[in-house]
C-alpha atoms as a PDB file:
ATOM      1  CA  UNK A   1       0.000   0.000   0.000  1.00  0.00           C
ATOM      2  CA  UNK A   2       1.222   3.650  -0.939  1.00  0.00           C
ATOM      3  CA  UNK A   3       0.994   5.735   2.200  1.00  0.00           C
ATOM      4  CA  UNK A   4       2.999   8.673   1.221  1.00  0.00           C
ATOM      5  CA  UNK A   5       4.115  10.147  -2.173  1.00  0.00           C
ATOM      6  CA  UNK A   6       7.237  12.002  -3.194  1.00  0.00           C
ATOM      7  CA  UNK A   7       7.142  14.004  -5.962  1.00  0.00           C
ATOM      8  CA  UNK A   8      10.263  15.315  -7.821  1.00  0.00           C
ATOM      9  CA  UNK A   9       9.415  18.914  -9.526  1.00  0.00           C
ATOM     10  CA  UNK A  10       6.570  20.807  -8.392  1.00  0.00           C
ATOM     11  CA  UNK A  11       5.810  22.225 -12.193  1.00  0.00           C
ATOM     12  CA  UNK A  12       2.273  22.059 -13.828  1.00  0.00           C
ATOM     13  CA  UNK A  13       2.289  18.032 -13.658  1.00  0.00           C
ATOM     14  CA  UNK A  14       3.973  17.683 -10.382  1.00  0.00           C
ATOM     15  CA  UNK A  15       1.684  20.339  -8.178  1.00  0.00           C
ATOM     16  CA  UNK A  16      -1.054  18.510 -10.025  1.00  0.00           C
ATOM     17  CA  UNK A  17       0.098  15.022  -9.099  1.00  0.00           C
ATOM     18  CA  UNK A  18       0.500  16.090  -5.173  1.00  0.00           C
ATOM     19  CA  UNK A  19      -3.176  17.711  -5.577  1.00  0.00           C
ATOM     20  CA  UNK A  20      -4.706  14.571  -6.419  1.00  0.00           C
ATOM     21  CA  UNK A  21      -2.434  12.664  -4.307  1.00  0.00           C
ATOM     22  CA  UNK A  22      -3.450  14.544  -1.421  1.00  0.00           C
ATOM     23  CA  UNK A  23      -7.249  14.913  -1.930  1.00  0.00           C
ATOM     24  CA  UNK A  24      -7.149  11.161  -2.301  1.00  0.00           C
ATOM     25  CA  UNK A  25      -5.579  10.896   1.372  1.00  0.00           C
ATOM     26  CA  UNK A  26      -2.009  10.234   0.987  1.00  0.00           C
ATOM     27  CA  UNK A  27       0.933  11.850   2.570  1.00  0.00           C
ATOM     28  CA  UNK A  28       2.982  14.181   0.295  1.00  0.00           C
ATOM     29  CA  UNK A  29       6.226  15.252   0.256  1.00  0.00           C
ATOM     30  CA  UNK A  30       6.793  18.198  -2.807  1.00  0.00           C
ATOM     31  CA  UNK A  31      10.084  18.843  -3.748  1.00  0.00           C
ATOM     32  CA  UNK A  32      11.960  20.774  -6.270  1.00  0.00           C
ATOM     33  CA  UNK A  33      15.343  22.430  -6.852  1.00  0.00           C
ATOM     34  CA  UNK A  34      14.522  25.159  -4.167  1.00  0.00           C
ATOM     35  CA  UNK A  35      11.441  25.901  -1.662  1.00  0.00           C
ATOM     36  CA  UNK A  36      10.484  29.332  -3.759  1.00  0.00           C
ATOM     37  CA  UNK A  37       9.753  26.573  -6.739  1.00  0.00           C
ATOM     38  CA  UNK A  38       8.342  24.257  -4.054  1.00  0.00           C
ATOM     39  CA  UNK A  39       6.326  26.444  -2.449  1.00  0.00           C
ATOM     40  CA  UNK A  40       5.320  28.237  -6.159  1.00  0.00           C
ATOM     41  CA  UNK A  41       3.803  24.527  -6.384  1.00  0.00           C
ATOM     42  CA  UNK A  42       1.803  24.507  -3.336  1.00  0.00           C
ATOM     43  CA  UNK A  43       0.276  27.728  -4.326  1.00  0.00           C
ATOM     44  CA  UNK A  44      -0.933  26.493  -7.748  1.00  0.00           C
ATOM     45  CA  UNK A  45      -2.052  23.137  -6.062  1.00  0.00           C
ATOM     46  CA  UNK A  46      -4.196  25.462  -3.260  1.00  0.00           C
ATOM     47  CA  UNK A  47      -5.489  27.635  -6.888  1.00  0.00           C
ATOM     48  CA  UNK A  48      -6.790  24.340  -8.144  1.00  0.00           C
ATOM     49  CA  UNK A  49      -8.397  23.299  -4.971  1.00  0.00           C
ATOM     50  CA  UNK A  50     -10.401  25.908  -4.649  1.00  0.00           C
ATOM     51  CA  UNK A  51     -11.334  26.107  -7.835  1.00  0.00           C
ATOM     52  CA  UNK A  52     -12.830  22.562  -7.095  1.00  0.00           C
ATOM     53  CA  UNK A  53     -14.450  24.100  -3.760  1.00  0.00           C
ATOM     54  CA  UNK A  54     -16.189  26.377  -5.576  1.00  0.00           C
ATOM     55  CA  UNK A  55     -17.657  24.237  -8.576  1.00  0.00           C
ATOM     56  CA  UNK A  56     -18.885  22.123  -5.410  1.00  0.00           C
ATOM     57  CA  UNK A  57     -16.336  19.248  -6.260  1.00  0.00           C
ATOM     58  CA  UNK A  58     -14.868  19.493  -2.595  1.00  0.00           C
ATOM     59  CA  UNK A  59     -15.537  20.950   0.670  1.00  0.00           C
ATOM     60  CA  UNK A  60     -13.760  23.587   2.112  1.00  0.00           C
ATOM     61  CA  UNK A  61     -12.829  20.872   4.839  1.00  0.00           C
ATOM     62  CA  UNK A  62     -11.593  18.531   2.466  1.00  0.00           C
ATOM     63  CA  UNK A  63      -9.631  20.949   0.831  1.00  0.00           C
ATOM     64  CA  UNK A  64      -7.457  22.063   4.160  1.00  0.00           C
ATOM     65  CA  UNK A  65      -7.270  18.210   5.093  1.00  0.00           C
ATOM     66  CA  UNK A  66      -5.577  18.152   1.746  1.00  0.00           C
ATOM     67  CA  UNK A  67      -2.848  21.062   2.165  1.00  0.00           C
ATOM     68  CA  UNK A  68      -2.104  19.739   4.977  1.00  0.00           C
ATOM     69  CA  UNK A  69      -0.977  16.558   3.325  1.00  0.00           C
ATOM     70  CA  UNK A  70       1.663  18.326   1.778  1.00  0.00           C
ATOM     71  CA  UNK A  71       5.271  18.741   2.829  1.00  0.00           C
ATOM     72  CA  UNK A  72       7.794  21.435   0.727  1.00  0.00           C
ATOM     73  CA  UNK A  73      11.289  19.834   0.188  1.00  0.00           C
ATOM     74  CA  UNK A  74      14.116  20.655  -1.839  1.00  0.00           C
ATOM     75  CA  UNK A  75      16.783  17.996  -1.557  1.00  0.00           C
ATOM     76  CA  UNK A  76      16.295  14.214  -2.022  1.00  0.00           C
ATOM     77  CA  UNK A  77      16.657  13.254   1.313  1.00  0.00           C
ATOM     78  CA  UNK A  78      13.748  14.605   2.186  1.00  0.00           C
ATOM     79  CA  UNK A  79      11.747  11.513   0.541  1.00  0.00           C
ATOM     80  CA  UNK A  80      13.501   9.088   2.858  1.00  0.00           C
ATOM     81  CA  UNK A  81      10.410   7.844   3.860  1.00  0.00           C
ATOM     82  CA  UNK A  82       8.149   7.520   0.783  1.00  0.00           C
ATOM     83  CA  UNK A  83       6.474   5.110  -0.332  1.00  0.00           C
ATOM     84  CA  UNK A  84       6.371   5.619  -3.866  1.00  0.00           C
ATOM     85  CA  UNK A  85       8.609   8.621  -5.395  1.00  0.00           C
ATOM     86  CA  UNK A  86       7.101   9.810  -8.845  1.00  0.00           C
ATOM     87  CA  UNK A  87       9.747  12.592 -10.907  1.00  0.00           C
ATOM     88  CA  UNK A  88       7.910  14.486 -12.652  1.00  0.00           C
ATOM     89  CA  UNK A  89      11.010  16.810 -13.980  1.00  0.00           C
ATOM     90  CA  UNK A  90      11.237  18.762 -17.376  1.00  0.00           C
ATOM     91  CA  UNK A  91      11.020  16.079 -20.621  1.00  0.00           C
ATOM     92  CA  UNK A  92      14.872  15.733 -20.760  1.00  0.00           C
ATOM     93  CA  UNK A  93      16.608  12.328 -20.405  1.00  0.00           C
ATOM     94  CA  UNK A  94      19.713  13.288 -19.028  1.00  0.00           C
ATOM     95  CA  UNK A  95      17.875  15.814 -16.313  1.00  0.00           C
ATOM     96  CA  UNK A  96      16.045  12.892 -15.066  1.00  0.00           C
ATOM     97  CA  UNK A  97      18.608  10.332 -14.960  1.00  0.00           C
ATOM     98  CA  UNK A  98      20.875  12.874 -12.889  1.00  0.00           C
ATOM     99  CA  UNK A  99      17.473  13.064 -10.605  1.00  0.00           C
ATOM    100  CA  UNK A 100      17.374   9.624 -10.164  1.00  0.00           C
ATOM    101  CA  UNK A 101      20.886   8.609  -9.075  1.00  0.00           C
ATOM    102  CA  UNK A 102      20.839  11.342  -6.614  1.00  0.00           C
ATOM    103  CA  UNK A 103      17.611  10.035  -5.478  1.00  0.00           C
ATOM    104  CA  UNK A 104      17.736   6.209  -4.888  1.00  0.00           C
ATOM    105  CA  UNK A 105      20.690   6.144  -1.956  1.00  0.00           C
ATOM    106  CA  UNK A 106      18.221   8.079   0.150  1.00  0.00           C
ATOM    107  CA  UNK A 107      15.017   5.547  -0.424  1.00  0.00           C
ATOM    108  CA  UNK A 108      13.932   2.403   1.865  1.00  0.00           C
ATOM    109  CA  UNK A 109      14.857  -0.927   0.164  1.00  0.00           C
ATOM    110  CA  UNK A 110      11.167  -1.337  -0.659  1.00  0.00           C
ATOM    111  CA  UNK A 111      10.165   2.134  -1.915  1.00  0.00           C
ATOM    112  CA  UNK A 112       8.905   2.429  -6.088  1.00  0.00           C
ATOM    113  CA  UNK A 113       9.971   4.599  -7.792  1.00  0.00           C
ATOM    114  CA  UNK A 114       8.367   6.109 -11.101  1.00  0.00           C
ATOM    115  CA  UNK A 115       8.723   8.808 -14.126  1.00  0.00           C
ATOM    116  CA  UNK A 116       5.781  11.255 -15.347  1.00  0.00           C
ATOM    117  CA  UNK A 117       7.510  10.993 -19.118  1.00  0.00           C
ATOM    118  CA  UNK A 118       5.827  11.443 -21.666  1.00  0.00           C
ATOM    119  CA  UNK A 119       7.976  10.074 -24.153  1.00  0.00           C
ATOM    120  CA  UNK A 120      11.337   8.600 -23.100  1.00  0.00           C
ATOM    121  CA  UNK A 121      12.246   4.584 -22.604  1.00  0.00           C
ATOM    122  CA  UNK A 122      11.179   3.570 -19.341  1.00  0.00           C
ATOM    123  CA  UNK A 123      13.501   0.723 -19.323  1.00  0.00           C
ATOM    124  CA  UNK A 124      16.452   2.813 -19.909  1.00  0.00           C
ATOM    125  CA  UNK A 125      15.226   5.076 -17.267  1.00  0.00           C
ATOM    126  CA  UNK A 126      15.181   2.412 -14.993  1.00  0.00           C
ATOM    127  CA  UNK A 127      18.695   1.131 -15.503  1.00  0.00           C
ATOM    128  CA  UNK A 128      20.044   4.528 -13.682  1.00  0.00           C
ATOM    129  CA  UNK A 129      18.623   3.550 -10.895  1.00  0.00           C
ATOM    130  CA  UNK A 130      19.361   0.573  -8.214  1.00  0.00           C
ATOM    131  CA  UNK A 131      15.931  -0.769  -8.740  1.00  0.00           C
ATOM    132  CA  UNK A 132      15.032  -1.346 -11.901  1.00  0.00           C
ATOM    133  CA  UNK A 133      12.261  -3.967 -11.147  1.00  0.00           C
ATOM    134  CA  UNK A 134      10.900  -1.552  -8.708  1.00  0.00           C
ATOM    135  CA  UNK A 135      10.371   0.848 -11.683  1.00  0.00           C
ATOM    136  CA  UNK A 136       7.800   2.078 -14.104  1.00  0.00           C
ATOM    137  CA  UNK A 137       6.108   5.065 -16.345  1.00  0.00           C
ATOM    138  CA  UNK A 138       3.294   6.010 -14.817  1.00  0.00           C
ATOM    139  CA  UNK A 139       2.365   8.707 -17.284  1.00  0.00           C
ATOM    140  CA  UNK A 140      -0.521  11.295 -16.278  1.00  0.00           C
ATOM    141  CA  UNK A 141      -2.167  13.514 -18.307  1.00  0.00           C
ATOM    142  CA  UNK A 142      -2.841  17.899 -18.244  1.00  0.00           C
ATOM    143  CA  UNK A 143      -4.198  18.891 -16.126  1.00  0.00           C
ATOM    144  CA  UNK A 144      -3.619  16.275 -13.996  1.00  0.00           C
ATOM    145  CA  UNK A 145      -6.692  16.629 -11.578  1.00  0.00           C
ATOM    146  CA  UNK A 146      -9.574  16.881 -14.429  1.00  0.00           C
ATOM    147  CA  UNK A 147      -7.936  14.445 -16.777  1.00  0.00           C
ATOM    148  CA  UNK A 148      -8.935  10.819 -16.251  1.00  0.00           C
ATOM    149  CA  UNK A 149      -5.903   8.751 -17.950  1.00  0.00           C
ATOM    150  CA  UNK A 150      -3.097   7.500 -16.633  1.00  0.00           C
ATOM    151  CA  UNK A 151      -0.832   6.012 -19.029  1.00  0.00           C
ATOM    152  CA  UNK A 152       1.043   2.753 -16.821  1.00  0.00           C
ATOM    153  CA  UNK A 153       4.561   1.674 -18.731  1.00  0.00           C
ATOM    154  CA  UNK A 154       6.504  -0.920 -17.811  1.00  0.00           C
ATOM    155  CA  UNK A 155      10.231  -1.557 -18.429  1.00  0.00           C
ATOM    156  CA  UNK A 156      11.772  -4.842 -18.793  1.00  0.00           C
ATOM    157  CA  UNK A 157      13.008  -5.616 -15.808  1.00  0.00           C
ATOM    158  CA  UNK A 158       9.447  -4.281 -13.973  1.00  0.00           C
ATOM    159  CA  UNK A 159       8.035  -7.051 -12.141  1.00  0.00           C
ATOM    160  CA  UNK A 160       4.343  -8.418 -11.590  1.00  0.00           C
ATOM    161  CA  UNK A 161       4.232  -6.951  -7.911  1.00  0.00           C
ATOM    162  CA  UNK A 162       5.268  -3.521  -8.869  1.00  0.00           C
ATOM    163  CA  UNK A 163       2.988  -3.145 -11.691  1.00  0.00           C
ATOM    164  CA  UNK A 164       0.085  -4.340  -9.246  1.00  0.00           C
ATOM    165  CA  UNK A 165       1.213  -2.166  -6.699  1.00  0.00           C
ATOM    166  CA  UNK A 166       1.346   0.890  -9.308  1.00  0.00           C
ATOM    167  CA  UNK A 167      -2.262  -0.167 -11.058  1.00  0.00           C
ATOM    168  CA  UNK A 168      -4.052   0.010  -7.436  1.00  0.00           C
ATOM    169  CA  UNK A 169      -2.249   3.446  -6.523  1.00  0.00           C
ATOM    170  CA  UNK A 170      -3.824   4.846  -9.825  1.00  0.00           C
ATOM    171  CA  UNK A 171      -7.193   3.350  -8.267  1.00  0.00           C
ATOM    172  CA  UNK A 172      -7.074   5.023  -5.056  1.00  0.00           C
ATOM    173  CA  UNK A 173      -6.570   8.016  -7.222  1.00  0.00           C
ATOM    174  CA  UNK A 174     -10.110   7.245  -9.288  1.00  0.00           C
ATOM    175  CA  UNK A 175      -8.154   7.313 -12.395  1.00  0.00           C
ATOM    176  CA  UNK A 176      -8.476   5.291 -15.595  1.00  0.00           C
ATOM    177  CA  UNK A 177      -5.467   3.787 -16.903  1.00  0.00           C
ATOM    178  CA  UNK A 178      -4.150   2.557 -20.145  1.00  0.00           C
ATOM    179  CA  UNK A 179      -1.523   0.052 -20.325  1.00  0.00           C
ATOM    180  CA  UNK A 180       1.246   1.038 -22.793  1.00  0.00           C
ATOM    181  CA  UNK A 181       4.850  -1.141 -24.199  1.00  0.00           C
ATOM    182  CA  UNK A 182       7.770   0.734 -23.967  1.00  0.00           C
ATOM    183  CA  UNK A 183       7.784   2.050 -27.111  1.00  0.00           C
ATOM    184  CA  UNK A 184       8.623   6.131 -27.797  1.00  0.00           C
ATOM    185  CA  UNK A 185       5.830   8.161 -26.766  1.00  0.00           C
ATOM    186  CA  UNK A 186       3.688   5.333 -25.770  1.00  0.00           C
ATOM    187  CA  UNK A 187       0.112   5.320 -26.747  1.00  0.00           C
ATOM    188  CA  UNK A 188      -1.427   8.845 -26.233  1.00  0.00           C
ATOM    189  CA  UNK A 189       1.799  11.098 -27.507  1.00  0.00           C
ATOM    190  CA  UNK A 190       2.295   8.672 -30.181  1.00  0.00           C
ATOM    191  CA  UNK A 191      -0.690   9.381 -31.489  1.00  0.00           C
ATOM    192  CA  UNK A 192      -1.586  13.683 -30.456  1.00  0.00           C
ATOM    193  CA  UNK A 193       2.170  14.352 -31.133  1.00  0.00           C
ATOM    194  CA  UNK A 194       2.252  13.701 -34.933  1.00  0.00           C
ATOM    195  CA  UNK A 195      -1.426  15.405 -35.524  1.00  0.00           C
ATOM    196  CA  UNK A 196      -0.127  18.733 -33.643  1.00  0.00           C
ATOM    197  CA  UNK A 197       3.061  18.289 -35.587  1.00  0.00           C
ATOM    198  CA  UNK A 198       1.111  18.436 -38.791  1.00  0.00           C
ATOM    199  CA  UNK A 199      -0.695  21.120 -37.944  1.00  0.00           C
ATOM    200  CA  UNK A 200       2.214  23.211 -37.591  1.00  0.00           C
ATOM    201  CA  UNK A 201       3.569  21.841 -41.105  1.00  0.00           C
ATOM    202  CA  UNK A 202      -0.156  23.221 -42.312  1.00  0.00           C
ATOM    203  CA  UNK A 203       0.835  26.477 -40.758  1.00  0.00           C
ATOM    204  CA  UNK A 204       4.289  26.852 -41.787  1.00  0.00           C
ATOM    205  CA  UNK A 205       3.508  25.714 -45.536  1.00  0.00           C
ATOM    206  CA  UNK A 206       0.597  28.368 -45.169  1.00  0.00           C
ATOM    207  CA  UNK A 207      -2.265  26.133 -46.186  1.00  0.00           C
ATOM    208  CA  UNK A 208      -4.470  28.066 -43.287  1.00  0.00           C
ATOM    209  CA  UNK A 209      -3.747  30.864 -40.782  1.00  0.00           C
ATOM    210  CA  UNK A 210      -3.597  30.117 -36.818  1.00  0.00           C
ATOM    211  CA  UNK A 211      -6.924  30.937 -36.542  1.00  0.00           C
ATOM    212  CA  UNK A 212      -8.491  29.260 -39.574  1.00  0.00           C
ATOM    213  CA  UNK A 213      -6.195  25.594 -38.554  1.00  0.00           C
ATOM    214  CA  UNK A 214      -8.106  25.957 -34.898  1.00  0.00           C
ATOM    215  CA  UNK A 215     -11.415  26.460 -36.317  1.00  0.00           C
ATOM    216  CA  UNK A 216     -11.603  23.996 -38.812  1.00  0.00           C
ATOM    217  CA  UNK A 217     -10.607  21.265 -35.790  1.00  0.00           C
ATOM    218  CA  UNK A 218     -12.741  22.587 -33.300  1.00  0.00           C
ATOM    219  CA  UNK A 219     -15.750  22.479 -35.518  1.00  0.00           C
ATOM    220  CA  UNK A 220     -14.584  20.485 -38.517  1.00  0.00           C
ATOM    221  CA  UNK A 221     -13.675  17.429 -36.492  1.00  0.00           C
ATOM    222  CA  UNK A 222     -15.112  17.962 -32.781  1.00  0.00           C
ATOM    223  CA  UNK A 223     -11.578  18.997 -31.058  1.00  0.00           C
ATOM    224  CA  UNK A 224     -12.675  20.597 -27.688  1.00  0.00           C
ATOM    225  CA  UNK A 225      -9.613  22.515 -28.577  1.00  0.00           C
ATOM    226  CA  UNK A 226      -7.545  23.372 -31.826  1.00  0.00           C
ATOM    227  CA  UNK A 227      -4.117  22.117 -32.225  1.00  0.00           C
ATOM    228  CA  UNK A 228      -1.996  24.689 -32.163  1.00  0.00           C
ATOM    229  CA  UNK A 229      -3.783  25.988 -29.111  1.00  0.00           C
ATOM    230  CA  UNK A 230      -3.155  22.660 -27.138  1.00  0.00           C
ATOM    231  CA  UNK A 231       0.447  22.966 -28.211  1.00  0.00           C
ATOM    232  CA  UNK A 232       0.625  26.258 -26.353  1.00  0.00           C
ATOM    233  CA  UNK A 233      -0.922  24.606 -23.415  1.00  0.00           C
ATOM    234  CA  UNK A 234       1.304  21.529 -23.503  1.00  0.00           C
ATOM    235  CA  UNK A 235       4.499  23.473 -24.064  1.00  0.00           C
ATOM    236  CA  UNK A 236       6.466  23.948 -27.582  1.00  0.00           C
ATOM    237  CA  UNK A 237       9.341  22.661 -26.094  1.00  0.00           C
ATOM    238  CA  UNK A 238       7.896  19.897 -24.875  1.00  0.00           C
ATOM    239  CA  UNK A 239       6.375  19.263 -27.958  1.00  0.00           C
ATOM    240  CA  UNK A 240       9.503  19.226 -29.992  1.00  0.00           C
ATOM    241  CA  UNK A 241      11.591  16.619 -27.290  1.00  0.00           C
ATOM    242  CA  UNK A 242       8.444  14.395 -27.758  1.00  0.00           C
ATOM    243  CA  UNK A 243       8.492  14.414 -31.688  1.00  0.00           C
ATOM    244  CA  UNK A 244      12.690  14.217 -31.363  1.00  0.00           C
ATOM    245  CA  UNK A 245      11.664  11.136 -29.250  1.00  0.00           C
ATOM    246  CA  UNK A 246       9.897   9.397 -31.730  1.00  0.00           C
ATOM    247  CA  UNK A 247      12.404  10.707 -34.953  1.00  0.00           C
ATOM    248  CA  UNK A 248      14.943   9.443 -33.501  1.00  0.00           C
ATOM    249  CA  UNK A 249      13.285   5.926 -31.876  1.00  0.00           C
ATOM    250  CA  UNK A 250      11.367   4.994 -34.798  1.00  0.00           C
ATOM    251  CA  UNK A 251      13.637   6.451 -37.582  1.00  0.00           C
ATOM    252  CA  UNK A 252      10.632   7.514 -39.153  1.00  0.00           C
ATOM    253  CA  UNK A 253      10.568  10.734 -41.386  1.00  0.00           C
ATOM    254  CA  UNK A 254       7.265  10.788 -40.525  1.00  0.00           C
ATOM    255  CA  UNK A 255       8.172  11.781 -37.391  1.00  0.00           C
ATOM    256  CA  UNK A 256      10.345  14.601 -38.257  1.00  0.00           C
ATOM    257  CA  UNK A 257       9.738  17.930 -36.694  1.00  0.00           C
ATOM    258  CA  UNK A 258       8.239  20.762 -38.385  1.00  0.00           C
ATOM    259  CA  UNK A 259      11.183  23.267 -38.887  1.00  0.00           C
ATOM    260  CA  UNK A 260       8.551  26.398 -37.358  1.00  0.00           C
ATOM    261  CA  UNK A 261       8.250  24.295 -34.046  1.00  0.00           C
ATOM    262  CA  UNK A 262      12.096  24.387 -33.858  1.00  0.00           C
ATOM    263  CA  UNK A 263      12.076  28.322 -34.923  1.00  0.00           C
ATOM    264  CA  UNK A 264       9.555  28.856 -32.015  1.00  0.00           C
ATOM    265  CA  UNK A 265      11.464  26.891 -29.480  1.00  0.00           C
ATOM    266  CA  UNK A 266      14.722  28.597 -30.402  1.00  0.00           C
ATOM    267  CA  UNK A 267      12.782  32.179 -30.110  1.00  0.00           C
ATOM    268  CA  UNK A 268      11.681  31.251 -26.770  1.00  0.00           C
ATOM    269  CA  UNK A 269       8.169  31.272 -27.849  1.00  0.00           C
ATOM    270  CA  UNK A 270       6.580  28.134 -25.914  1.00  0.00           C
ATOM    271  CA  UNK A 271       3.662  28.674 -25.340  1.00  0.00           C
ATOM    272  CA  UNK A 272       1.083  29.849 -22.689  1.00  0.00           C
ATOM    273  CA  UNK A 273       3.769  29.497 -20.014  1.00  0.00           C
ATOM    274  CA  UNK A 274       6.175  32.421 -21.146  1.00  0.00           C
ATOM    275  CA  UNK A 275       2.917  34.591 -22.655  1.00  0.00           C
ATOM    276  CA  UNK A 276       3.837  33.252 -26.314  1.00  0.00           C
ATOM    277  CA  UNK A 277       3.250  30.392 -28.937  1.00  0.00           C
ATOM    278  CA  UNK A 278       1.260  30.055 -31.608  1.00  0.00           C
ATOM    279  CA  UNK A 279      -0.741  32.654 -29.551  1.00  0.00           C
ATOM    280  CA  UNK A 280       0.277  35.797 -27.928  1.00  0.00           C
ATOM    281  CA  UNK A 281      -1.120  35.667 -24.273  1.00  0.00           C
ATOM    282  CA  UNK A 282       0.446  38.989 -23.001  1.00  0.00           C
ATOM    283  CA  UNK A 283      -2.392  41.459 -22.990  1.00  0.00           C
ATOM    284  CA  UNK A 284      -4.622  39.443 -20.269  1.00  0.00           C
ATOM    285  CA  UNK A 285      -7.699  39.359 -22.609  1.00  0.00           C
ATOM    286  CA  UNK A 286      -8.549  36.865 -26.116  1.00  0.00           C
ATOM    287  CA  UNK A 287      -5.018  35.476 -27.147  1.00  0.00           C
ATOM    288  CA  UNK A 288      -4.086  36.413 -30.546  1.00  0.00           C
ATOM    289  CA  UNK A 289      -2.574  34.423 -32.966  1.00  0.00           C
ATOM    290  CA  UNK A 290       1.365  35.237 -33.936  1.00  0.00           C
ATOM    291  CA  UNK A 291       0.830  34.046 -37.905  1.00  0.00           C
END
């Protein structure tokens, strides 16, 4: 059973993981590179909760039970007792690796470990730590505490126990999951992924505008929300290591990406969280589209 919950990075997927973690009763321990960014986490996670309180979702009980779940960390050592330690770092390879062999000298013999990536192998993930059987991708979608899914990866050297142990922790979170190979990008990103990138090859060969490429999804093919606008959401740079992910796993030029993501990353233009992507968000009212 998963008592308590370390989480590595207290970003837009890691202050949502400790929300639902916490609402769902568990003990959390938040950490990131300093407390500012830990505690910039707990603020976002308290945002979202009541939000919830006042759709009726939760109780304004429920919601301080819940904060007070939460412990602020930054340094490893602080998730000495966990349970279960999910990193939930920036989509880079050799970031996460570094996290993880810092990490595992600190955890009980017994504690799980797991990565929020969206696109990199799990199994060679695993094989920078001490416990690769132990290990898994347990891959949740944005934002965490609406979205459903949880994507569950194993490695090769995962065992039966973990992935039963991992499968009822998703449970006790009252969240769907999908089981996934180990193959780049897994299910979910290896399908969205391409179909953004495409859109941006329909912007950058100018077949439609921003705006028109939106539109035609939304209402042409029932998208709650256009592509380029979840690409904003998601993050242009994360959207380019995910597509470099599956270039170079599959070898696929398929899988190439679009030469205007790359200009856009380069620019520093990624999206909602620096104020602009394929929209400009600066002005605080409708976002308007850069091309």
């Amino acid at each position: 059973m998963v008592d308590t919950v370390g989480i590595i990075g207290a970003g837009q997927m890691g202050n949502g993981i400790a929300h639902v973690c916490a609402v769902a009763g568990m003990k959390v321990v938040l950490s990131d590179v300093s407390m500012d960014q830990a505690e910039g986490g707990l603020t976002m996670v308290r945002k979202n909760l009541e939000r919830q309180v006042g759709k009726g979702l939760l109780t304004a009980d429920n919601m301080e039970a819940a904060l007070a779940r939460i412990t602020l960390a930054d340094n490893p050592a602080a998730h000495s007792k966990c349970d279960l330690v999910i990193e939930a770092a920036t989509e880079n390879e050799r970031i996460k690796t570094a996290i993880f062999k810092e990490l595992c000298p600190h955890l009980k013999s017994d504690a799980m470990v797991a990565s929020n990536t969206s696109s990199i192998s799990i199994t060679r993930l695993a094989a920078s730590t001490d416990r690769p059987e132990r290990f898994m991708g347990v891959h949740f979608m944005n934002p965490v505490p609406i979205m459903k899914l949880v994507e569950l990866i194993r490695g090769i050297a995962t065992s039966d126990d973990t992935f039963d142990r991992f499968h009822a922790f998703t449970q006790k979170l009252n969240k769907q999951t999908a089981t996934s190979e180990d193959f780049p990008a897994f299910i979910v990103n290896r399908i969205l992924m391409p179909m953004i990138n495409e859109a941006i090859y329909t912007l950058y060969e100018g077949v439609g505008s921003v705006d028109c490429i939106d539109k035609a999804m939304r209402l042409g093919a029932n998208h709650p929300m256009g592509p380029l606008q979840l690409a904003d959401f998601i993050g242009l740079d994360t959207c380019l290591s995910i597509m470099q992910v599956l270039y170079d796993g599959l070898a696929d030029t398929k899988y190439r990406p679009c030469p205007l993501l790359v200009k856009y990353v380069e620019a520093g233009w990624l999206g909602k969280k620096t104020g602009r992507g394929f929209y400009d968000y600066r002005s605080g009212g409708e976002p308007i589209p850069t091309r």
